[in-house]
N, C-alpha and C. Protein backbone atom coordinates (compact mmCIF):
# COMPACT_ATOMS: atom_id res chain seq x y z
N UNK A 1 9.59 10.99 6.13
CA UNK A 1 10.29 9.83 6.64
C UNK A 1 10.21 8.71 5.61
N UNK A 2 10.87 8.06 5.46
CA UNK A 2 11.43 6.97 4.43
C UNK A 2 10.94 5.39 5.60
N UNK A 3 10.25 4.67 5.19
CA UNK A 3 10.05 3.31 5.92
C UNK A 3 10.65 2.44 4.58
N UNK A 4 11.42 1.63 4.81
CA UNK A 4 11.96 0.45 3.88
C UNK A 4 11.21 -0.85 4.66
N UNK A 5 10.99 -1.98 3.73
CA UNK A 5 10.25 -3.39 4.19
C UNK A 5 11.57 -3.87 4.97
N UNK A 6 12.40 -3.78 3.87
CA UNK A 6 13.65 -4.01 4.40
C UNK A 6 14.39 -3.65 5.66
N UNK A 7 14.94 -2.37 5.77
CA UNK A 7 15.40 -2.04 7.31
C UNK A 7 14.27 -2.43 8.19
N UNK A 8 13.00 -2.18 7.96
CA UNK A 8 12.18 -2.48 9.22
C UNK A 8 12.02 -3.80 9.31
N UNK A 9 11.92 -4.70 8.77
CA UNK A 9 12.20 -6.23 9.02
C UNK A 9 10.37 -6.34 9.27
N UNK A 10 10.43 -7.78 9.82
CA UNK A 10 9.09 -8.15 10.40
C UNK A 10 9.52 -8.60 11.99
N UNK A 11 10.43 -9.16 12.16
CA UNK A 11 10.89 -9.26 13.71
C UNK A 11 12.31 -9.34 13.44
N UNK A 12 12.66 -8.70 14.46
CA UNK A 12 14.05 -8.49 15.06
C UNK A 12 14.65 -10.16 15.64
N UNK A 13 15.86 -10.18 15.67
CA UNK A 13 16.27 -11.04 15.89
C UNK A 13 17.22 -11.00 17.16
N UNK A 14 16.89 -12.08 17.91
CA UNK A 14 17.46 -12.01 19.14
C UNK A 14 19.15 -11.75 19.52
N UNK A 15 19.56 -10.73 20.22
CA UNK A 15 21.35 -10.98 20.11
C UNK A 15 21.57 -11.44 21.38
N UNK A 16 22.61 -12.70 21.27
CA UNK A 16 23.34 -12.96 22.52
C UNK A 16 24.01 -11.51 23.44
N UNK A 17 24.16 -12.17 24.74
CA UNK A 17 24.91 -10.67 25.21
C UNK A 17 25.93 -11.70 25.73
N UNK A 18 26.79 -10.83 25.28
CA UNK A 18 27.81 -11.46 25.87
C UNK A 18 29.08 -10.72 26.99
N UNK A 19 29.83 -11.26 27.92
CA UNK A 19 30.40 -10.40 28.74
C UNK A 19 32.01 -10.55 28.35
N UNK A 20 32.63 -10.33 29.24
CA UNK A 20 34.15 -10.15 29.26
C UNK A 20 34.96 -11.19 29.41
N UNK A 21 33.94 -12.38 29.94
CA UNK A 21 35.01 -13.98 30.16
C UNK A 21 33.88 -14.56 29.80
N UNK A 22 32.77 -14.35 29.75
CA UNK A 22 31.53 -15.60 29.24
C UNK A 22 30.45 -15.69 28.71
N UNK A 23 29.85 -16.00 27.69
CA UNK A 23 28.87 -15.82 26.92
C UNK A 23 27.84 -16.41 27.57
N UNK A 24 26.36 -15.65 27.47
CA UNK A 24 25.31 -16.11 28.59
C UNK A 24 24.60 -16.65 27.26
N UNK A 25 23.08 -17.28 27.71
CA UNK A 25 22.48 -17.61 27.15
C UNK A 25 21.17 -16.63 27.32
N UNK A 26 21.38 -15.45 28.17
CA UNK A 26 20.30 -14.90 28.04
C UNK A 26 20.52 -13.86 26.81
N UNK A 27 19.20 -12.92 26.13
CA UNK A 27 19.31 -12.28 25.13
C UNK A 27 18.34 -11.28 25.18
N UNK A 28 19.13 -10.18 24.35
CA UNK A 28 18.52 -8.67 24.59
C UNK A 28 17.42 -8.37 23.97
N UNK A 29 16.65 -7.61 24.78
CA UNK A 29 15.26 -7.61 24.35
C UNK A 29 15.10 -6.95 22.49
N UNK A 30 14.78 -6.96 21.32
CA UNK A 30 14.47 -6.10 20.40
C UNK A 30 13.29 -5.50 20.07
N UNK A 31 13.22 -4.59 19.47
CA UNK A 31 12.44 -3.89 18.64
C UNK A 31 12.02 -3.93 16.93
N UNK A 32 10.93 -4.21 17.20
CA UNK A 32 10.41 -4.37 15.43
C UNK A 32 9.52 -4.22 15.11
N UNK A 33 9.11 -4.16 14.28
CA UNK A 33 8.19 -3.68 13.05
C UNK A 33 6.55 -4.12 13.54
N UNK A 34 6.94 -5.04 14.63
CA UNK A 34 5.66 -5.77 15.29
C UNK A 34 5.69 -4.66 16.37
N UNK A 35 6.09 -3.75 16.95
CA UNK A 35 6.14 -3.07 18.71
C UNK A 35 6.29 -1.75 18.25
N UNK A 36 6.66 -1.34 17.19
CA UNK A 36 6.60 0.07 16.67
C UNK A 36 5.73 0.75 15.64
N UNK A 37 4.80 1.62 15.72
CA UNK A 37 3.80 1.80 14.57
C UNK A 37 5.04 3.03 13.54
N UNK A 38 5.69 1.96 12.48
CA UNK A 38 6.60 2.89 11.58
C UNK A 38 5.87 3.25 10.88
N UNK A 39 4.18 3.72 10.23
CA UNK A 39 3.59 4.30 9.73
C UNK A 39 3.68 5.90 10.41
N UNK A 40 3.69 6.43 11.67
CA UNK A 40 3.35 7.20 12.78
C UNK A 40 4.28 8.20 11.83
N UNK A 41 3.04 9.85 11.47
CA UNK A 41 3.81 10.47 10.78
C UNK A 41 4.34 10.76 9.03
N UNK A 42 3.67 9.32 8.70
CA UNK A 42 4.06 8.96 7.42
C UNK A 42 3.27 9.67 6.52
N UNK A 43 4.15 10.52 5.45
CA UNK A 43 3.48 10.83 4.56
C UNK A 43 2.78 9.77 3.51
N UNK A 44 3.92 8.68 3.15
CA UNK A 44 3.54 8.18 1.95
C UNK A 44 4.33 6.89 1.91
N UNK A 45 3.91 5.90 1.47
CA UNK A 45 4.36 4.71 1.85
C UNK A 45 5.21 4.18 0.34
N UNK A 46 6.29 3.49 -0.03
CA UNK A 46 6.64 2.94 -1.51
C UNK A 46 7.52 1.37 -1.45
N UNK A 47 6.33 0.55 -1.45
CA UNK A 47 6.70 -0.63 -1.90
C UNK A 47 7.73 -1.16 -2.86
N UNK A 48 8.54 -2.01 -2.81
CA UNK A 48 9.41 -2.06 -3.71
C UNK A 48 9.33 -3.36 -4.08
N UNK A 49 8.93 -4.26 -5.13
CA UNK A 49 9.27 -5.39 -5.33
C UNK A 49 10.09 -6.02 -6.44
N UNK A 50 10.70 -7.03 -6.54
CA UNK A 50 11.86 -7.52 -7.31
C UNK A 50 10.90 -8.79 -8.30
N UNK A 51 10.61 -8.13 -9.54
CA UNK A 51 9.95 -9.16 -10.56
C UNK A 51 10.47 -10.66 -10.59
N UNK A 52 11.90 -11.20 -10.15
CA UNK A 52 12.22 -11.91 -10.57
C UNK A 52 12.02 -13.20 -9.15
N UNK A 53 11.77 -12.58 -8.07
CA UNK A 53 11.42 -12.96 -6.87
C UNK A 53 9.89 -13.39 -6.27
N UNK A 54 9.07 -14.03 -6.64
CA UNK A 54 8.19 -14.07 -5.80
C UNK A 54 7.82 -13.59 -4.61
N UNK A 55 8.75 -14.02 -3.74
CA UNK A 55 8.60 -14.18 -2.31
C UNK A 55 8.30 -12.18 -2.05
N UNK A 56 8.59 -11.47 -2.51
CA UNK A 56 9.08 -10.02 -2.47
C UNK A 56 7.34 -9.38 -2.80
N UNK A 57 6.84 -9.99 -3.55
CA UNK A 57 5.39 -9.94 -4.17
C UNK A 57 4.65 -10.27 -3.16
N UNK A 58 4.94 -11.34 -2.37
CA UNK A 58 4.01 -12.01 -1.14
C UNK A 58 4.27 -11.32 0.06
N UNK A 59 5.06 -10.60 -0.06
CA UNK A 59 5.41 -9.67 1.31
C UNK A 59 4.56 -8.23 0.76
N UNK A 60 4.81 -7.84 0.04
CA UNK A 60 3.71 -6.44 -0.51
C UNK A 60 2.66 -6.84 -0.16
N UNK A 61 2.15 -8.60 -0.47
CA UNK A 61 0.36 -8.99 -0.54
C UNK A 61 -0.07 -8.82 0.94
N UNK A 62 1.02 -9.24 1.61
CA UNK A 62 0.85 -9.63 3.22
C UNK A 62 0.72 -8.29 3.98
N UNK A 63 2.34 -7.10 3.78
CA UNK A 63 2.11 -6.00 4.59
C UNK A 63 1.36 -4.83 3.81
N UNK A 64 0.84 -4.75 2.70
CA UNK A 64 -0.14 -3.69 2.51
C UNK A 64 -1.07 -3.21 3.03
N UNK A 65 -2.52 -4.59 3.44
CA UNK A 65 -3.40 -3.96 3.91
C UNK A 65 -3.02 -3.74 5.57
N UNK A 66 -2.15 -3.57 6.01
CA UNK A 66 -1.09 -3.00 7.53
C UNK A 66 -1.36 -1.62 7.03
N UNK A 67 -1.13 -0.95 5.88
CA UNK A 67 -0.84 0.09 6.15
C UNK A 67 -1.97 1.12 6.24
N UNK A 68 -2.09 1.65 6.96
CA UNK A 68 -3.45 3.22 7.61
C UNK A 68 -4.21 3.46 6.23
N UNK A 69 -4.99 3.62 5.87
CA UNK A 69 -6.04 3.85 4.85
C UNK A 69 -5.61 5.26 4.54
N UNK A 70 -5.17 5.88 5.04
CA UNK A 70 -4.95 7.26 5.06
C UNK A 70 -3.99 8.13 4.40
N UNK A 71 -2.82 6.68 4.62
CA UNK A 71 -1.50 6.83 3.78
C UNK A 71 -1.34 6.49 2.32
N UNK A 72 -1.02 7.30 1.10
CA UNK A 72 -1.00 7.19 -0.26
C UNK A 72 0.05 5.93 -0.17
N UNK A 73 0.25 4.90 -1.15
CA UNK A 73 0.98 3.76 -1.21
C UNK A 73 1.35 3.82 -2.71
N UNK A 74 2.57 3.29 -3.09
CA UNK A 74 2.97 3.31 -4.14
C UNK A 74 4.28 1.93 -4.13
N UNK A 75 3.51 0.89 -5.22
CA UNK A 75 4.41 -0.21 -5.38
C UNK A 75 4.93 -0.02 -6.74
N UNK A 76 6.15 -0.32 -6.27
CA UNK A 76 7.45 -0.01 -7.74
C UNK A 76 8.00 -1.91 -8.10
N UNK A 77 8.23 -2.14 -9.24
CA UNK A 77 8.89 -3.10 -9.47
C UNK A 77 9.85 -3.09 -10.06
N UNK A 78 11.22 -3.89 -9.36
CA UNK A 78 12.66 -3.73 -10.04
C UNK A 78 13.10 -4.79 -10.65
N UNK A 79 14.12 -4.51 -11.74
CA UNK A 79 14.74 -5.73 -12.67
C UNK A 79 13.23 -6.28 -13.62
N UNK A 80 13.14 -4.85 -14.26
CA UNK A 80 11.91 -5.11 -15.49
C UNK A 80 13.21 -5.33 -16.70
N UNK A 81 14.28 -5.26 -16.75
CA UNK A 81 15.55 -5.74 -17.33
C UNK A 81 15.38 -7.43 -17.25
N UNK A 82 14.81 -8.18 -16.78
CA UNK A 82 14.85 -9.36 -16.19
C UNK A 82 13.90 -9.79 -16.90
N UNK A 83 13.27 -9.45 -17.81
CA UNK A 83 12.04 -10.02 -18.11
C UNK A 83 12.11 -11.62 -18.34
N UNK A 84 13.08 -12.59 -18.63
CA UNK A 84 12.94 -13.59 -19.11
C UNK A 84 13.52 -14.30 -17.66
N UNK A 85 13.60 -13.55 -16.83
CA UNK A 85 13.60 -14.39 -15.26
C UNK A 85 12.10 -13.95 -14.45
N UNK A 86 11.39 -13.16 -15.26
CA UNK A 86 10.32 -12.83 -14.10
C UNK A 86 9.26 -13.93 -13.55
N UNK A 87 8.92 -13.76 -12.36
CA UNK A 87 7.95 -14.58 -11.82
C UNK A 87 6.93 -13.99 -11.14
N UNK A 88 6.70 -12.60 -11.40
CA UNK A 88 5.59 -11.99 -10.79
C UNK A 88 4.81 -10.97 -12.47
N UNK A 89 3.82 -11.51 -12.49
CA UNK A 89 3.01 -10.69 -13.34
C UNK A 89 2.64 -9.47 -12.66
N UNK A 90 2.57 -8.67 -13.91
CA UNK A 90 2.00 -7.21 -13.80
C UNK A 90 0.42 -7.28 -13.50
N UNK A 91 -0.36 -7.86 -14.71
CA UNK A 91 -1.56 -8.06 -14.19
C UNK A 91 -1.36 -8.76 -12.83
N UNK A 92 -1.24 -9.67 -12.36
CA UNK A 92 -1.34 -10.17 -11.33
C UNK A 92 -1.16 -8.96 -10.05
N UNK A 93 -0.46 -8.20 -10.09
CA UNK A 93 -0.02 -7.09 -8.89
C UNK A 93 -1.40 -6.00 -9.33
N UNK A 94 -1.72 -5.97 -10.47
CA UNK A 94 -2.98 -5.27 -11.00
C UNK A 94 -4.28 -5.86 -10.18
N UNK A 95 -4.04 -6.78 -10.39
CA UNK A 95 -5.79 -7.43 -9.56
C UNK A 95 -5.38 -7.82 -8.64
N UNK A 96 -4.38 -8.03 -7.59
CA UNK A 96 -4.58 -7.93 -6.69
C UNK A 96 -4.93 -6.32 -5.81
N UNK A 97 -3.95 -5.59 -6.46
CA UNK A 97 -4.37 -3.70 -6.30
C UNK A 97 -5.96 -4.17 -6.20
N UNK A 98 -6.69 -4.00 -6.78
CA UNK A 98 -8.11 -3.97 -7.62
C UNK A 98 -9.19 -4.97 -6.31
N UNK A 99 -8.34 -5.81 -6.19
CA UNK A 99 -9.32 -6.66 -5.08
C UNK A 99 -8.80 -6.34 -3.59
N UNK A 100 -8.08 -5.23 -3.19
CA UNK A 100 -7.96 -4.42 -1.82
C UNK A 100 -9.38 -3.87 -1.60
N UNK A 101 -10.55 -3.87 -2.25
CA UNK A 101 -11.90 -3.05 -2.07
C UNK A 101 -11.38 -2.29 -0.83
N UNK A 102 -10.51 -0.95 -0.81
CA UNK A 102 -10.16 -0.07 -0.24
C UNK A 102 -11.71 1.09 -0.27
N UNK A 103 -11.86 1.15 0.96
CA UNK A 103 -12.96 2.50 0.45
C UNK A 103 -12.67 3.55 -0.08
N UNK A 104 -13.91 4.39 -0.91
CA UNK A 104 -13.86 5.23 -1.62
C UNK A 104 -12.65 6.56 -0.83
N UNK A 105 -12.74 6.77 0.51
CA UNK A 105 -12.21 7.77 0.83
C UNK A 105 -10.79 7.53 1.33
N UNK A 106 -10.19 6.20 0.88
CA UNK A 106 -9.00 5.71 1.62
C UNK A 106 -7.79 6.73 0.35
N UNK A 107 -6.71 6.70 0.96
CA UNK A 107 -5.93 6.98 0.31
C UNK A 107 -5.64 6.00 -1.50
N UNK A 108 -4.89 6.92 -2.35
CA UNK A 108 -5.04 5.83 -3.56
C UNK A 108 -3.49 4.50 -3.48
N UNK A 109 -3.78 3.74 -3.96
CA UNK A 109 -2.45 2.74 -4.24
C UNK A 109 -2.33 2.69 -5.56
């Protein structure tokens, strides 16, 4: 199974329902990434972040240690073409890896 940060979001967003002559103000319940364990099953997890983005780096920092100790993890970085827009260091994604003090028997990142 394939989990994206992306399709799975962090919360779903509320949709109006609307009827045949009038739009209510009530709204349909969703599903997300908070109410579903999308690890369940998972072979292997692959981070994706965009060098030229910060914010994309702070979401890896945030949902990593989420993921099961159990599951192998693998963070990729895109637009290494970009080098003279980047805003996320390599070392930096290095020591942060390094300061997960993941135990010895956890899966590797």
């Amino acid at each position: 199974a394939v989990v994206s940060t992306q399709s799975t979001g962090d919360k779903g967003k509320p949709q109006k329902r609307e009827g045949l002559k009038m739009e209510t103000e009530e709204t349909a319940p969703t599903l997300d990434a908070e109410f579903i364990d999308v690890y369940k099953g998972t072979s292997g997890v692959i981070m994706m972040l965009d060098i030229t983005k910060y914010w994309t780096y702070e979401y890896v920092q945030r949902e990593l240690p989420k993921i099961p100790l159990d599951i192998p993890v693998i963070i990729m970085a895109s637009h290494r073409d970009l080098e003279d827009k980047r805003s996320v260091l390599t070392e930096e994604v290095q020591q942060f890896i390094r300061e997960l003090n993941r135990p010895a028997e956890a899966a590797e990142v």
